[in-house]
Protein backbone atom coordinates (compact mmCIF):
# COMPACT_ATOMS: atom_id res chain seq x y z
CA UNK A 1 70.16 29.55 -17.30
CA UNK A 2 67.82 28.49 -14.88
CA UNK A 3 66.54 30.88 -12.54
CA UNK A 4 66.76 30.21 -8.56
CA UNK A 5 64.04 28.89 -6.98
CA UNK A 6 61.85 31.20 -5.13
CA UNK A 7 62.61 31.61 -1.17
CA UNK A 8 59.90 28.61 0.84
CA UNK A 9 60.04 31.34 3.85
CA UNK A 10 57.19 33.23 2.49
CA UNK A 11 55.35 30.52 1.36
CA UNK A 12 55.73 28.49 4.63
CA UNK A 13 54.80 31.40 6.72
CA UNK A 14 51.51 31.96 3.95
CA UNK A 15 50.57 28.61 4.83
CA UNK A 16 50.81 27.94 8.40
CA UNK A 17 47.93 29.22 10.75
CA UNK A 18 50.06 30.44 13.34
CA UNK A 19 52.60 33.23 13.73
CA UNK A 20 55.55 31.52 13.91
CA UNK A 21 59.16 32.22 13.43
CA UNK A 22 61.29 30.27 10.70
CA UNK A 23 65.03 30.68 11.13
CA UNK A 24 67.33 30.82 8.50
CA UNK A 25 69.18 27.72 9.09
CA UNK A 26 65.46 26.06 9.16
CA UNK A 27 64.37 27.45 6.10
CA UNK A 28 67.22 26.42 3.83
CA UNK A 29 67.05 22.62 5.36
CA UNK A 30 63.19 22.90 4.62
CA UNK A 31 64.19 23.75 0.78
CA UNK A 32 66.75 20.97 0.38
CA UNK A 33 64.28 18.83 1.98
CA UNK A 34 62.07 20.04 -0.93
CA UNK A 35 64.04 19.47 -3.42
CA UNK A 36 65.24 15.87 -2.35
CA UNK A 37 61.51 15.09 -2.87
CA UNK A 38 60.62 16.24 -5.86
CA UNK A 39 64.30 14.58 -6.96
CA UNK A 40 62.99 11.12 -5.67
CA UNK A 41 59.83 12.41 -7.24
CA UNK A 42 60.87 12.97 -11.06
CA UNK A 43 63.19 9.96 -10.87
CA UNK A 44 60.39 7.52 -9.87
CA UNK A 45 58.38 8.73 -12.72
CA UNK A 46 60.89 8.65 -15.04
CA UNK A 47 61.06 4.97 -14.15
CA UNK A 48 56.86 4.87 -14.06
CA UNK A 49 57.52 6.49 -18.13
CA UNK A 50 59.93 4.15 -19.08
CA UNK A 51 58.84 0.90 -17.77
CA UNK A 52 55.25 2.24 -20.07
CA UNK A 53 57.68 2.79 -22.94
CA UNK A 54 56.97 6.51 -22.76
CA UNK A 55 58.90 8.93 -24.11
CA UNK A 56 58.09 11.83 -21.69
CA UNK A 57 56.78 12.16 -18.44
CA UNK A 58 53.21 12.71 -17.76
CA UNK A 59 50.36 13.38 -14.95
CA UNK A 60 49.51 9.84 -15.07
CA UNK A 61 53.19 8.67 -13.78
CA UNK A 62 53.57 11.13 -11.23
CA UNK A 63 50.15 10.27 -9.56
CA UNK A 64 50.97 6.43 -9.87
CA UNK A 65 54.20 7.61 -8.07
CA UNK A 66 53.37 10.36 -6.25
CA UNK A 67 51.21 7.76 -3.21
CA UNK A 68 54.22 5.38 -2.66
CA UNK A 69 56.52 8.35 -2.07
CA UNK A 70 54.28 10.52 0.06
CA UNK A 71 54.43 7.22 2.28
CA UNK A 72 57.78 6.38 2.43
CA UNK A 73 58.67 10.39 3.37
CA UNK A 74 56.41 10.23 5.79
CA UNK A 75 58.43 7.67 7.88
């Protein structure tokens, strides 16, 4: 069984340079938000694998990937 992901409050809070306040409702559409991306992420690279004939996924698809999504999340 997988185990649940870690709570992003801490981490968001560790990583911002400001003291400020993340509610509740804002941190759990900041982890779906999370995990839509890496989704989008591992299916792209799947794709990236397969269209190489590759039987797993490696570093080399996700970093082909990884610029074309980073762009399209960002708007």
């Amino acid at each position: 069984m997988l185990n649940k992901a870690p709570k992003l409050k801490q981490t968001v809070k560790s990583k911002m340079k400001s003291n400020i306040n993340v509610r509740p409702a804002s941190e759990a559409m900041i982890e779906l938000l999370t995990l839509l991306f890496l989704n989008s992420l591992a299916e792209e690279a799947k794709a990236k694998a397969f269209e190489e004939k590759c039987a797993t996924i490696r570093a080399q698809h996700l970093k082909a990937v990884s610029k074309k999504l980073l762009k399209k999340a960002r708007g």
